[in-house]
PDB file of N, CA and C in Angstrom:
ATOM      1  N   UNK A   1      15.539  97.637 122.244  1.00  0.00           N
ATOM      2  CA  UNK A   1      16.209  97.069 123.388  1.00  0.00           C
ATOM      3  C   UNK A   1      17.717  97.205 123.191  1.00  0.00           C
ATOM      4  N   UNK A   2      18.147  97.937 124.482  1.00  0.00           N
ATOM      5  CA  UNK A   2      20.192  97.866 124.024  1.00  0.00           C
ATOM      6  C   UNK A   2      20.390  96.764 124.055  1.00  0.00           C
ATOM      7  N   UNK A   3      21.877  96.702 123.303  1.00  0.00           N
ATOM      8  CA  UNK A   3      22.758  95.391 123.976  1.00  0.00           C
ATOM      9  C   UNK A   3      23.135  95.341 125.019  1.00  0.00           C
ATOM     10  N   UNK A   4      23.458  94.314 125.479  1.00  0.00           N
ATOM     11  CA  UNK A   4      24.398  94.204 127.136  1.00  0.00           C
ATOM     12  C   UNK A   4      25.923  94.625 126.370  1.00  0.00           C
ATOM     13  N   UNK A   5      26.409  95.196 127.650  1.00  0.00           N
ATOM     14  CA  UNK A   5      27.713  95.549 127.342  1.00  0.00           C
ATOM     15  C   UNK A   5      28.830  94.439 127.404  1.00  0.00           C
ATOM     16  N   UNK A   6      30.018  94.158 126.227  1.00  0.00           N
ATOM     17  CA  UNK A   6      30.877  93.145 125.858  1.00  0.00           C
ATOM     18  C   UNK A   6      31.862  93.671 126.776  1.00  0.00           C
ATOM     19  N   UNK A   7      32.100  91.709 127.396  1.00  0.00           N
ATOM     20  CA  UNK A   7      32.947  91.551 128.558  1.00  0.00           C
ATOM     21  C   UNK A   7      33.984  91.555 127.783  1.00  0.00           C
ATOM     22  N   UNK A   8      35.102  91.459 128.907  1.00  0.00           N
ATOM     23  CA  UNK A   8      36.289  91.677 128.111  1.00  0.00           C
ATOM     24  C   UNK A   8      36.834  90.516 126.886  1.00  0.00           C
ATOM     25  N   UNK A   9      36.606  89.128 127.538  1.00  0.00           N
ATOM     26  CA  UNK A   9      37.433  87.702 126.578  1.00  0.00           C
ATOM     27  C   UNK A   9      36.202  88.556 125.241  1.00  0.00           C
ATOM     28  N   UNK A  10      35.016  88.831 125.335  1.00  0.00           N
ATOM     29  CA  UNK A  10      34.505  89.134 123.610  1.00  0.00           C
ATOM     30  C   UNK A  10      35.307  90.255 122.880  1.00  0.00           C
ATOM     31  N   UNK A  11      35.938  91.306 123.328  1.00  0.00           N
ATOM     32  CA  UNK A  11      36.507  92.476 122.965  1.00  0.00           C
ATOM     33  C   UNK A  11      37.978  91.855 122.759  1.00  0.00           C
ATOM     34  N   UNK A  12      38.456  91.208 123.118  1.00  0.00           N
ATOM     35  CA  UNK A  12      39.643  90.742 122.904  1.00  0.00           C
ATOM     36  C   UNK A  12      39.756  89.457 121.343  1.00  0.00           C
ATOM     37  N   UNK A  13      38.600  88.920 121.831  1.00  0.00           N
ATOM     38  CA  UNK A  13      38.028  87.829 120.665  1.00  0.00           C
ATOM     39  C   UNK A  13      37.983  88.955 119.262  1.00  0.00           C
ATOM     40  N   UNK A  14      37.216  89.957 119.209  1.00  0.00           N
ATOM     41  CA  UNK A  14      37.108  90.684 118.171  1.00  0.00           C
ATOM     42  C   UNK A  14      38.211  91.611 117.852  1.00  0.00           C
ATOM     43  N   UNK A  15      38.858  91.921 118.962  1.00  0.00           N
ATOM     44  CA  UNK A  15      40.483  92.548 118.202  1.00  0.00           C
ATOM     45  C   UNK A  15      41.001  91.269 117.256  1.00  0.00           C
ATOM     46  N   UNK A  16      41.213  90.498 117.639  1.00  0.00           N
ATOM     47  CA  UNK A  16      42.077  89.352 117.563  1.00  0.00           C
ATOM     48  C   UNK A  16      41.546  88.654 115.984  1.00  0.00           C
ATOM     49  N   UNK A  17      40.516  88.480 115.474  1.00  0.00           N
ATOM     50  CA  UNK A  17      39.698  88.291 114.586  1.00  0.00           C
ATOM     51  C   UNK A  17      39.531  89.303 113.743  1.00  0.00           C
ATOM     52  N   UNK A  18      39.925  90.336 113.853  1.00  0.00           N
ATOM     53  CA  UNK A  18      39.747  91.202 113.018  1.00  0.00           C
ATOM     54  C   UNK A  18      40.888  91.748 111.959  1.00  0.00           C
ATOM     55  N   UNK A  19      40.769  91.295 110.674  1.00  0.00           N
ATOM     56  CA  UNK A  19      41.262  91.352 109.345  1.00  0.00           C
ATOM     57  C   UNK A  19      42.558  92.520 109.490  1.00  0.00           C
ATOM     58  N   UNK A  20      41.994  93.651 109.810  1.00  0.00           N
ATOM     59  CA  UNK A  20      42.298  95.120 110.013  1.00  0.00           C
ATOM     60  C   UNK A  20      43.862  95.058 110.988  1.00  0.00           C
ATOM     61  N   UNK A  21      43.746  93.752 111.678  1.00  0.00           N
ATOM     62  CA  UNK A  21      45.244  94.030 112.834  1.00  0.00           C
ATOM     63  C   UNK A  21      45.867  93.074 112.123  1.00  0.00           C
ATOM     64  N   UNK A  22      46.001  92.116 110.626  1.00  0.00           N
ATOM     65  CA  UNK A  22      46.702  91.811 110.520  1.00  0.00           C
ATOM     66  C   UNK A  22      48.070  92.205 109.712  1.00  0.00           C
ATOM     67  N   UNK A  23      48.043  93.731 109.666  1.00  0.00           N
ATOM     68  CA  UNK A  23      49.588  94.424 108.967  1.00  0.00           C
ATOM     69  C   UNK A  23      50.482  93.690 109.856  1.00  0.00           C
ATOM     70  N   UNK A  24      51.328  94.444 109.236  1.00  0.00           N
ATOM     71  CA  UNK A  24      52.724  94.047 109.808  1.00  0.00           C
ATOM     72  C   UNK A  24      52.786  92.495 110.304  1.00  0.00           C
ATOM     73  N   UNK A  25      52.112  91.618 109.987  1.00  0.00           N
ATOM     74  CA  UNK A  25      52.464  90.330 109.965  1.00  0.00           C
ATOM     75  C   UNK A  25      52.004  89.870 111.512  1.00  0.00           C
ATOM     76  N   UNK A  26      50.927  90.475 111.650  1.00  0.00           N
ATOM     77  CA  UNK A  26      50.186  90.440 113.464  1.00  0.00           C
ATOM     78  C   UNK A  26      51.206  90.712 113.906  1.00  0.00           C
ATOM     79  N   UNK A  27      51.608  91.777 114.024  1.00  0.00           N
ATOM     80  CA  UNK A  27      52.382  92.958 115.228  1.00  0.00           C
ATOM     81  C   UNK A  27      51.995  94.412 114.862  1.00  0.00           C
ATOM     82  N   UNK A  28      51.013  94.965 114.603  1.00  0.00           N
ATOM     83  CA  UNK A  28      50.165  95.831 114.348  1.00  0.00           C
ATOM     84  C   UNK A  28      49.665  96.800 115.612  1.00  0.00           C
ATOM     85  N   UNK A  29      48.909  95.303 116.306  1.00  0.00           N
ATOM     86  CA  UNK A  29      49.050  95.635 117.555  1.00  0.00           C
ATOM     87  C   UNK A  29      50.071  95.694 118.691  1.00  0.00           C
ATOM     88  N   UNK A  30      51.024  95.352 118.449  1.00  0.00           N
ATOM     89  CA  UNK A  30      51.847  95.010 118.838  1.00  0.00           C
ATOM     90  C   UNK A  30      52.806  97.126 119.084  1.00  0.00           C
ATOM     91  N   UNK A  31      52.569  97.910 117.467  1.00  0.00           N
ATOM     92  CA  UNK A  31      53.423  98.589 117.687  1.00  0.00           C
ATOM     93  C   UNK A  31      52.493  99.655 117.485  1.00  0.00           C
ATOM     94  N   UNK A  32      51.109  99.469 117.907  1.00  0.00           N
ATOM     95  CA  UNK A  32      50.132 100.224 118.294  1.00  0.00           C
ATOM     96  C   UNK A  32      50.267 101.000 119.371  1.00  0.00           C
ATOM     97  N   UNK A  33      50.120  99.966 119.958  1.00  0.00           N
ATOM     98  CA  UNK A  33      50.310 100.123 121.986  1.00  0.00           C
ATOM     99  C   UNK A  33      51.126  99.848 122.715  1.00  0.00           C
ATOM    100  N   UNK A  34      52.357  99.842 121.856  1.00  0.00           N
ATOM    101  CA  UNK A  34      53.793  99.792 122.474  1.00  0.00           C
ATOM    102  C   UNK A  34      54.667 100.887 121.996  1.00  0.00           C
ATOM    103  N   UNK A  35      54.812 100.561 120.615  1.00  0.00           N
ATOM    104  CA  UNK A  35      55.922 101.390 120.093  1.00  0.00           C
ATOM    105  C   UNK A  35      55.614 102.466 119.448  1.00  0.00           C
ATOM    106  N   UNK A  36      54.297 103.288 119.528  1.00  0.00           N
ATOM    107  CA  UNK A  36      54.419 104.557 119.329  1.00  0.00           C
ATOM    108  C   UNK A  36      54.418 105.289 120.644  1.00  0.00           C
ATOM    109  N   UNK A  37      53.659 105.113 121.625  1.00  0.00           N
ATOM    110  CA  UNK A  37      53.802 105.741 123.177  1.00  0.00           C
ATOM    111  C   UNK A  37      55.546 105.711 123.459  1.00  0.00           C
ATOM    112  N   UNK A  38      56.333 104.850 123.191  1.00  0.00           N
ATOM    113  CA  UNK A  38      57.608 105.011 123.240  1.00  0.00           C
ATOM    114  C   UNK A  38      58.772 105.954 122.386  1.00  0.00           C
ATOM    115  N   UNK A  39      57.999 106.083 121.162  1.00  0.00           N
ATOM    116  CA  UNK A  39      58.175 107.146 120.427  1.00  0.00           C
ATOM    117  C   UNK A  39      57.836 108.476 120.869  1.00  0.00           C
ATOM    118  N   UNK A  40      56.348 108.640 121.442  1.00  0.00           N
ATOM    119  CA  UNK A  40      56.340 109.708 121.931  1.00  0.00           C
ATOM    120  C   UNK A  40      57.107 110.267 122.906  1.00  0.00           C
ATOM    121  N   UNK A  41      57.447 109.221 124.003  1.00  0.00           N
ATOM    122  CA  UNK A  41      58.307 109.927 124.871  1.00  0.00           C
ATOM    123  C   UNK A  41      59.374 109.962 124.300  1.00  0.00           C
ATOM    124  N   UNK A  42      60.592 109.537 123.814  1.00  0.00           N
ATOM    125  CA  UNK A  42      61.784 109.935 122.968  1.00  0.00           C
ATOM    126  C   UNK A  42      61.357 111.121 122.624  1.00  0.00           C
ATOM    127  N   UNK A  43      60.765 111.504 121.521  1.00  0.00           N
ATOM    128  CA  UNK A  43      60.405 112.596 121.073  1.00  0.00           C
ATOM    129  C   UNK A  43      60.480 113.519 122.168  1.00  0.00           C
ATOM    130  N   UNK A  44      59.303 113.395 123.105  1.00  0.00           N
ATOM    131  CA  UNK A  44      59.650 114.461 124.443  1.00  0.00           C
ATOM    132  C   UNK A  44      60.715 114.675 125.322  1.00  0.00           C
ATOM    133  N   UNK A  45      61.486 112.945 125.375  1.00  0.00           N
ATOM    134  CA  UNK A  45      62.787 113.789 125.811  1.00  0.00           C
ATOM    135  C   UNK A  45      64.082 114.313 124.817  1.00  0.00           C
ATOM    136  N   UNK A  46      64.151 114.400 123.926  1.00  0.00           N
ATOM    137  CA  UNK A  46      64.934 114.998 122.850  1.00  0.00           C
ATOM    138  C   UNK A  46      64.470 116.245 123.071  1.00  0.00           C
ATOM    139  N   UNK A  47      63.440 116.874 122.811  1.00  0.00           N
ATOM    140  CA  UNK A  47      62.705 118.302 122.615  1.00  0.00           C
ATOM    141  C   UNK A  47      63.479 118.529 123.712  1.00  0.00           C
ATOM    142  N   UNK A  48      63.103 118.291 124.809  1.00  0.00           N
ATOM    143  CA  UNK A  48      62.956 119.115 126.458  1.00  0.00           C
ATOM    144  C   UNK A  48      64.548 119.386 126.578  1.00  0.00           C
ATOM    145  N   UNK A  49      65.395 117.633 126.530  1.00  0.00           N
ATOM    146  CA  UNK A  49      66.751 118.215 126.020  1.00  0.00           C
ATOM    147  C   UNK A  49      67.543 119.305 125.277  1.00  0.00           C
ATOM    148  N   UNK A  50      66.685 119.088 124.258  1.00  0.00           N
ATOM    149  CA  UNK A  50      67.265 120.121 123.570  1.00  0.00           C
ATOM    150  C   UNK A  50      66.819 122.078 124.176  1.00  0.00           C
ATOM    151  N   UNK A  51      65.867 121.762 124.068  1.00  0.00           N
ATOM    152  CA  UNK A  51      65.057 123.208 125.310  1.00  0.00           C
ATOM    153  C   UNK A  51      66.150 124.114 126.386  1.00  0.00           C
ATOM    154  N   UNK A  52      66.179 122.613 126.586  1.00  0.00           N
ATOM    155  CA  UNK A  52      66.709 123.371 128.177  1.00  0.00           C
ATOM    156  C   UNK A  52      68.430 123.936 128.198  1.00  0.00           C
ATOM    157  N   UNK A  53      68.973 124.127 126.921  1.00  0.00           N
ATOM    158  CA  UNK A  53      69.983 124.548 126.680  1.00  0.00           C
ATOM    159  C   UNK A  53      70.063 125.733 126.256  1.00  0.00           C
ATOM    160  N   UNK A  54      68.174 126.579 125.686  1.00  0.00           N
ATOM    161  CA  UNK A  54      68.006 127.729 125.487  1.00  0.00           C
ATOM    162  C   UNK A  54      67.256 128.852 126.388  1.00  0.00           C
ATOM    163  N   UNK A  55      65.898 127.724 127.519  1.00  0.00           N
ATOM    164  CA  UNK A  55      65.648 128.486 127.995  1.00  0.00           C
ATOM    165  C   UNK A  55      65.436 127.620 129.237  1.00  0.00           C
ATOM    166  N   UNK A  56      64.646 128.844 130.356  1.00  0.00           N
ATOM    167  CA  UNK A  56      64.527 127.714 131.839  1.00  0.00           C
ATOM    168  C   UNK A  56      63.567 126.684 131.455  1.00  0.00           C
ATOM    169  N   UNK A  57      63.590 126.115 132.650  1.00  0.00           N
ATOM    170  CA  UNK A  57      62.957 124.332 133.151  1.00  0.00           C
ATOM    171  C   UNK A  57      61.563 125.362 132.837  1.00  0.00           C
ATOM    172  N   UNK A  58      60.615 125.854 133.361  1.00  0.00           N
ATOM    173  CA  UNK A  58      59.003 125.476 133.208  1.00  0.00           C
ATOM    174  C   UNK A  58      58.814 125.781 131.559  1.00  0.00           C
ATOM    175  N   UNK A  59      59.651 126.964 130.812  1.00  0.00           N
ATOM    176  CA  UNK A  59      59.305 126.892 129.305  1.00  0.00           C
ATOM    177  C   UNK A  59      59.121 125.904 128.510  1.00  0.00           C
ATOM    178  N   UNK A  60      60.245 125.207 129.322  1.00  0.00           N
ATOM    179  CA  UNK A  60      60.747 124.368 128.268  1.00  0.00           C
ATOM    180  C   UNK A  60      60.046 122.842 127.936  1.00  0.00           C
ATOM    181  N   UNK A  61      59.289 122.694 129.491  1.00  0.00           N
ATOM    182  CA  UNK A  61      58.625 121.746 129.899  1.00  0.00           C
ATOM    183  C   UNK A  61      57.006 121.910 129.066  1.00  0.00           C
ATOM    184  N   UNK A  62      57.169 122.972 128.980  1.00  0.00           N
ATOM    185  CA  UNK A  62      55.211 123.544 128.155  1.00  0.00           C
ATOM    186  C   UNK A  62      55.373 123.266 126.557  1.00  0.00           C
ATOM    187  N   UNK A  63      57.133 123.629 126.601  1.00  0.00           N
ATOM    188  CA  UNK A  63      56.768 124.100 124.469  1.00  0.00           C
ATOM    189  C   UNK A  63      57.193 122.447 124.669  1.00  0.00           C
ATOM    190  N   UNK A  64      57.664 121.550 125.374  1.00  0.00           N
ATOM    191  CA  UNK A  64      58.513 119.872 125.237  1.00  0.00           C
ATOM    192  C   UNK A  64      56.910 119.372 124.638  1.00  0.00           C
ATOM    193  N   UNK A  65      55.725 119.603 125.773  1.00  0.00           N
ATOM    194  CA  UNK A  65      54.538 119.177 125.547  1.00  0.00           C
ATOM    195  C   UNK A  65      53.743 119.298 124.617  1.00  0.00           C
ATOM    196  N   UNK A  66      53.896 120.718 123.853  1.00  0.00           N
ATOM    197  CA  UNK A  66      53.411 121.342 123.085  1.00  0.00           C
ATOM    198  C   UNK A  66      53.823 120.352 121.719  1.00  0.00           C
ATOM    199  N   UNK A  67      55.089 120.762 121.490  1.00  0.00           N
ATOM    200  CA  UNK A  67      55.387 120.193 120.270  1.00  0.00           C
ATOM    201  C   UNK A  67      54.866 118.436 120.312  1.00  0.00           C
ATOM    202  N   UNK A  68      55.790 118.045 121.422  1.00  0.00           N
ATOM    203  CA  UNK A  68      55.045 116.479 121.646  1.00  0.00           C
ATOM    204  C   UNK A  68      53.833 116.172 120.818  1.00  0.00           C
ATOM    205  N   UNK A  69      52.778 117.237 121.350  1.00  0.00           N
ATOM    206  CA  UNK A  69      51.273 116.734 120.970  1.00  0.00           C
ATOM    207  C   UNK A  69      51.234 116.819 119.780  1.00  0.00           C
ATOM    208  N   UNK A  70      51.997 118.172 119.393  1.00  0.00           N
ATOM    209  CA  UNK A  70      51.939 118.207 117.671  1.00  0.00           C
ATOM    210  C   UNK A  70      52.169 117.561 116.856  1.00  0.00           C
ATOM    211  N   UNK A  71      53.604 116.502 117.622  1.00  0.00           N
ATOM    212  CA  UNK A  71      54.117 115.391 116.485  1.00  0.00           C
ATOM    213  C   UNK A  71      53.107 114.060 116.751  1.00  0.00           C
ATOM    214  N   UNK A  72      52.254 113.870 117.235  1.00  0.00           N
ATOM    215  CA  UNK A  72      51.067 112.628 117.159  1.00  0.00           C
ATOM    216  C   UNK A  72      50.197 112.336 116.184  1.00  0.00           C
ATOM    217  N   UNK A  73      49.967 113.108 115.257  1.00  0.00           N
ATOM    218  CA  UNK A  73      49.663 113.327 114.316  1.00  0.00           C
ATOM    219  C   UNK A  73      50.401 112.840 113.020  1.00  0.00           C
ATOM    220  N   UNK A  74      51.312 113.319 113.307  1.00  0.00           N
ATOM    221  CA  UNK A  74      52.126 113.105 111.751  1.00  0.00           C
ATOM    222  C   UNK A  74      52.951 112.146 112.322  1.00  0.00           C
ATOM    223  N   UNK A  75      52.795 111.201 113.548  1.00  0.00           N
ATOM    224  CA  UNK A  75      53.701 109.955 114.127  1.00  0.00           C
ATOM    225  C   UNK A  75      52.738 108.999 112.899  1.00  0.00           C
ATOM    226  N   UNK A  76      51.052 108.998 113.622  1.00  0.00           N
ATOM    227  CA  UNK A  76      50.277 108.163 113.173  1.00  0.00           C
ATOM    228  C   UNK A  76      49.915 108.068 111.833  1.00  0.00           C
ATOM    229  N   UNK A  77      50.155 109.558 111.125  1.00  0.00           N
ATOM    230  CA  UNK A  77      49.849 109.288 109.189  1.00  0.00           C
ATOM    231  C   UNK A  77      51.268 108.455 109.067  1.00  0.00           C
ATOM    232  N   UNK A  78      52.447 108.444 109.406  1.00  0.00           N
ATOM    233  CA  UNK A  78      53.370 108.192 109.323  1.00  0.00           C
ATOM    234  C   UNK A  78      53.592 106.174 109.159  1.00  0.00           C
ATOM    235  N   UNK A  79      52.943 105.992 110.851  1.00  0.00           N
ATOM    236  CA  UNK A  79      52.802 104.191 110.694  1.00  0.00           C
ATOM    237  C   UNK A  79      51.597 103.808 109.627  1.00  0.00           C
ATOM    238  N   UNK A  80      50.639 104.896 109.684  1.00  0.00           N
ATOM    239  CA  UNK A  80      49.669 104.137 108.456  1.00  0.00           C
ATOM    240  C   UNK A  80      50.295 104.438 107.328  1.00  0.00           C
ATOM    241  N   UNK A  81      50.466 105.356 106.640  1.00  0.00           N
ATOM    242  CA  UNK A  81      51.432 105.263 105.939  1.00  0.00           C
ATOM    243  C   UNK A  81      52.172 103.723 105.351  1.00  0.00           C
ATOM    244  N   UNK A  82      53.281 103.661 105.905  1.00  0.00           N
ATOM    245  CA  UNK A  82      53.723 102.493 106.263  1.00  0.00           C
ATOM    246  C   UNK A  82      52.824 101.323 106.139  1.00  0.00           C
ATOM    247  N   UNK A  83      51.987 101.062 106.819  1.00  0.00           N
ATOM    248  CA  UNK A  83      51.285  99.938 106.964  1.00  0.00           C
ATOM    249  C   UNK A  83      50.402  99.674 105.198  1.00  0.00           C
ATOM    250  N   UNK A  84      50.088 101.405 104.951  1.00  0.00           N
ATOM    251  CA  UNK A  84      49.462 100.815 103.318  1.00  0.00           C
ATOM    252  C   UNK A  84      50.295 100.631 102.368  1.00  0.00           C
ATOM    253  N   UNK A  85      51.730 100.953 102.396  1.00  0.00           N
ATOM    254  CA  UNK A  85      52.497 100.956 101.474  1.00  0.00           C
ATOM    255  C   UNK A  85      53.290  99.810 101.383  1.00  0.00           C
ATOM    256  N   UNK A  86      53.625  99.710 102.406  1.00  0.00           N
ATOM    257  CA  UNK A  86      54.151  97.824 102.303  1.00  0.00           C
ATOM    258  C   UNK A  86      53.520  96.925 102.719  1.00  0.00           C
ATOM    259  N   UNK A  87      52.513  96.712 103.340  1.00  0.00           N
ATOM    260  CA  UNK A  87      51.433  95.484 103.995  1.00  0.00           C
ATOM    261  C   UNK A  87      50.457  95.774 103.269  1.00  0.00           C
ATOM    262  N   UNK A  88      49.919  96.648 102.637  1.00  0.00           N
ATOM    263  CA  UNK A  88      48.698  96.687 102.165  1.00  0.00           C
ATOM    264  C   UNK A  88      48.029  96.445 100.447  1.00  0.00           C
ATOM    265  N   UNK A  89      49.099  95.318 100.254  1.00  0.00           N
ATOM    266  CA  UNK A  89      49.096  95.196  99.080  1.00  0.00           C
ATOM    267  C   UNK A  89      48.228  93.730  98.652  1.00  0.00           C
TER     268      UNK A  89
END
């Protein structure tokens, strides 16, 4: 028999309870879902800035994206990183 699917106050109950979000002194979540999406865009507008001083607007707009996606990766080893090296002690 499945489970019924968890309403939202239970999914929120189990973020919230869970051991795992308390780095950074419960703001974990905090710079989860805030302050790396804000990073990403910086990142994209620096690139595109910088771009568009070498080539036209649609290039520059593809490789802005391109690289973007590339740096998501090494944004996120980057905060974990972080998170095991000083909180995870």
């Amino acid at each position: 028999m499945s489970k019924p699917k968890q309403g939202l106050d239970e999914m929120v109950d189990r973020v919230i309870d869970n051991p795992a979000y308390d780095m950074f002194g419960g703001y974990h979540i905090f710079l989860r879902r805030v302050t790396i999406p804000i990073l990403l865009i910086l990142v994209f507008m620096m690139v595109y800035d910088f771009l568009l001083k070498f080539i036209s607007d649609d290039p520059a707009l593809i490789l802005s994206a391109l690289i973007t996606g590339l740096s998501v990766g090494p944004i996120l080893g980057i905060e974990r990183y972080i998170a095991e090296t000083w909180y995870g002690k």
